[in-house]
Protein backbone atom coordinates (compact mmCIF):
# COMPACT_ATOMS: atom_id res chain seq x y z
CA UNK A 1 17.81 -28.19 -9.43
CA UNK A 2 15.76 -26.24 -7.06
CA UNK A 3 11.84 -26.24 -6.75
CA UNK A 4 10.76 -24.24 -9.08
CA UNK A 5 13.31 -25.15 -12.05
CA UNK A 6 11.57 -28.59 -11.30
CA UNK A 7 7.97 -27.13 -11.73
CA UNK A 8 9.25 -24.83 -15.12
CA UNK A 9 10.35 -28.57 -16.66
CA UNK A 10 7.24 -30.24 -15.39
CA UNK A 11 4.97 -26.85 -17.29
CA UNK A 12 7.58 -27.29 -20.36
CA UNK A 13 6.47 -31.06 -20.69
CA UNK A 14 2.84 -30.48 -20.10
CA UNK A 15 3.11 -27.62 -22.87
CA UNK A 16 4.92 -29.74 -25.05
CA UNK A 17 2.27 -32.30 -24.72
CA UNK A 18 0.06 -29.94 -25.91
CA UNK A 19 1.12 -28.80 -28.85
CA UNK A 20 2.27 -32.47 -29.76
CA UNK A 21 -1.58 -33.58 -29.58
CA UNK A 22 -2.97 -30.31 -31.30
CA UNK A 23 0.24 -31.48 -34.46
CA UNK A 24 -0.12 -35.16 -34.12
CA UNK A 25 -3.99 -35.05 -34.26
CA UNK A 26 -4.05 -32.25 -37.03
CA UNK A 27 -1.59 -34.80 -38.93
CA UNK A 28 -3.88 -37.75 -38.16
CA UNK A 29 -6.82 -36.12 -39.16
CA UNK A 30 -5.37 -34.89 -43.10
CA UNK A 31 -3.87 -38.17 -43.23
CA UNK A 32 -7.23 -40.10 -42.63
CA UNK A 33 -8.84 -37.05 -45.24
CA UNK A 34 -6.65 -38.22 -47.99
CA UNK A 35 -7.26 -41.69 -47.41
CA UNK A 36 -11.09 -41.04 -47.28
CA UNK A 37 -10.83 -38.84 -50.68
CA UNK A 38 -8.96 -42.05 -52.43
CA UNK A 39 -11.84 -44.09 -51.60
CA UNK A 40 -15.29 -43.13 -53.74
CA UNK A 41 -17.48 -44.62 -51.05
CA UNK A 42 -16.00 -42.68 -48.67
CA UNK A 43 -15.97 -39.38 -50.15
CA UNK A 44 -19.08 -38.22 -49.13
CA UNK A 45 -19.00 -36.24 -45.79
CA UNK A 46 -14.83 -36.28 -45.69
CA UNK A 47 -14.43 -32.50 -45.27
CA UNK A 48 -17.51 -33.04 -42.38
CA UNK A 49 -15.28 -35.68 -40.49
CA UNK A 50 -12.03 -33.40 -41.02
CA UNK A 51 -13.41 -30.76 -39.10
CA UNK A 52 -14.73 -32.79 -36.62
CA UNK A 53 -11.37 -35.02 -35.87
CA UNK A 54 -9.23 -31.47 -36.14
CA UNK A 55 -11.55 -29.63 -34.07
CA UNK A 56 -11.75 -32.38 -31.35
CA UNK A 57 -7.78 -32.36 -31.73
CA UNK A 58 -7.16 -28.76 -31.36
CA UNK A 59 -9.61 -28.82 -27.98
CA UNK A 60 -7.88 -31.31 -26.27
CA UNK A 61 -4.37 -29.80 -26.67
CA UNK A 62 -5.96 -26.68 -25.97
CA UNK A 63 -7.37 -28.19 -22.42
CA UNK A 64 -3.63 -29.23 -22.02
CA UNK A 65 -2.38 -25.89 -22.13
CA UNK A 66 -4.43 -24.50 -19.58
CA UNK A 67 -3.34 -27.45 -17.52
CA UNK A 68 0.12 -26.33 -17.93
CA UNK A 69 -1.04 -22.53 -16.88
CA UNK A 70 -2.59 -23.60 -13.89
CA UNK A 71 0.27 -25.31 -12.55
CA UNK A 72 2.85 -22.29 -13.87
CA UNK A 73 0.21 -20.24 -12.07
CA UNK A 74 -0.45 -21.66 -8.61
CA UNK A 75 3.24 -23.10 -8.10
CA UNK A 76 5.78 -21.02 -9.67
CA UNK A 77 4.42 -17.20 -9.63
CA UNK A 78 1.40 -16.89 -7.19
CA UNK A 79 0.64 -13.59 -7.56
CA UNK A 80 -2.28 -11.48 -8.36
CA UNK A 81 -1.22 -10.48 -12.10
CA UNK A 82 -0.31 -13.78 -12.45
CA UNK A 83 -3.47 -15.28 -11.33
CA UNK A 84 -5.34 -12.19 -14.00
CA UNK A 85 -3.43 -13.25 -16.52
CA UNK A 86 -4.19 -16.76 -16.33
CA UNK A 87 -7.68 -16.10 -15.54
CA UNK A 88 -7.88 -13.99 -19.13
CA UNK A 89 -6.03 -16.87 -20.41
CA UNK A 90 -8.46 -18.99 -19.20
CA UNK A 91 -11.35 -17.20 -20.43
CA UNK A 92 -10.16 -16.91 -24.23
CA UNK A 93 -9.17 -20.53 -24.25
CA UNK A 94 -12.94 -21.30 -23.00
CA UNK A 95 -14.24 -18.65 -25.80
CA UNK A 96 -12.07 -20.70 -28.20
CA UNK A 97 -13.31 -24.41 -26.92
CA UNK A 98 -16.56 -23.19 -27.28
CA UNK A 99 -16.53 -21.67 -30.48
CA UNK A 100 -15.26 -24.85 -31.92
CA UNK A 101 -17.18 -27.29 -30.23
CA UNK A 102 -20.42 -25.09 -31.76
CA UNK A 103 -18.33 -25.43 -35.12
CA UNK A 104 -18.07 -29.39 -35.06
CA UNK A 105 -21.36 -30.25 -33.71
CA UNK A 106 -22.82 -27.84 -35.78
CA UNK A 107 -25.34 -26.79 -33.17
CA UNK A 108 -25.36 -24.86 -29.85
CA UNK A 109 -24.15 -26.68 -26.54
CA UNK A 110 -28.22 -26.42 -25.05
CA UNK A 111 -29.48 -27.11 -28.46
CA UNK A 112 -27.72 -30.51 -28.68
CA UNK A 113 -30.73 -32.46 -27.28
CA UNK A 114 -32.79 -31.04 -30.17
CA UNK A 115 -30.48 -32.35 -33.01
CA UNK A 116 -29.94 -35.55 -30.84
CA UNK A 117 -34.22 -36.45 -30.79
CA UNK A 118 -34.17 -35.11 -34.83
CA UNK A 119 -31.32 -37.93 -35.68
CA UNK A 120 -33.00 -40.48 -33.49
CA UNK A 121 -36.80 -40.30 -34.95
CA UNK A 122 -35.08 -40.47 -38.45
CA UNK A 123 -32.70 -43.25 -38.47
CA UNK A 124 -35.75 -45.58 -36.87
């Protein structure tokens, strides 16, 4: 096994990881739903916490994957349309982290401060 067969297994695993977290969490988080549903003091705010666990699920496999294309990028095929490619890669995976994170806190990344003071001075 030579160098870079070594590095395509390593990216394979990585990948796999991945997509095993974005599954495994997505499973976790309908599991936990249904449970929540079967319980009437827990119903309120279940399709709320959903989102939230599959969001936060989905974003960490998807900061996985662009672990795995760094590595592909720098150590197996350094060269300039590679490095594009993972730099467009790069840039719709941010677009997509962002995008959710705005859907499962519900506000803007600057604006978080805001909703953070509003919950504060009413739970006192």
């Amino acid at each position: 096994m030579n160098f870079d067969d070594a590095i395509g297994t390593l990216v394979r695993g990585v990948e796999s990881v991945g997509a095993l977290i974005m599954v495994i969490g997505g499973g976790f988080a309908f599991v936990r739903a249904l449970l929540q549903l079967r319980r009437p003091d827990e119903r309120k705010g279940t399709y709320q916490r959903l989102r939230r666990t599959l969001g936060r699920a989905i974003l960490l496999g998807l900061e996985v994957l662009i672990v795995a294309d760094i590595i592909r990028t720098i150590l197996v095929e350094p060269t300039v349309q590679s490095v594009l490619v993972l730099g467009a890669i790069v840039l719709i995976r941010i677009a997509l982290s962002f995008s959710l994170e705005v859907e499962i806190d519900g506000t803007w990344p600057w604006n978080r401060w805001r909703t953070r003071a509003t919950q504060d001075s009413t739970s006192d």
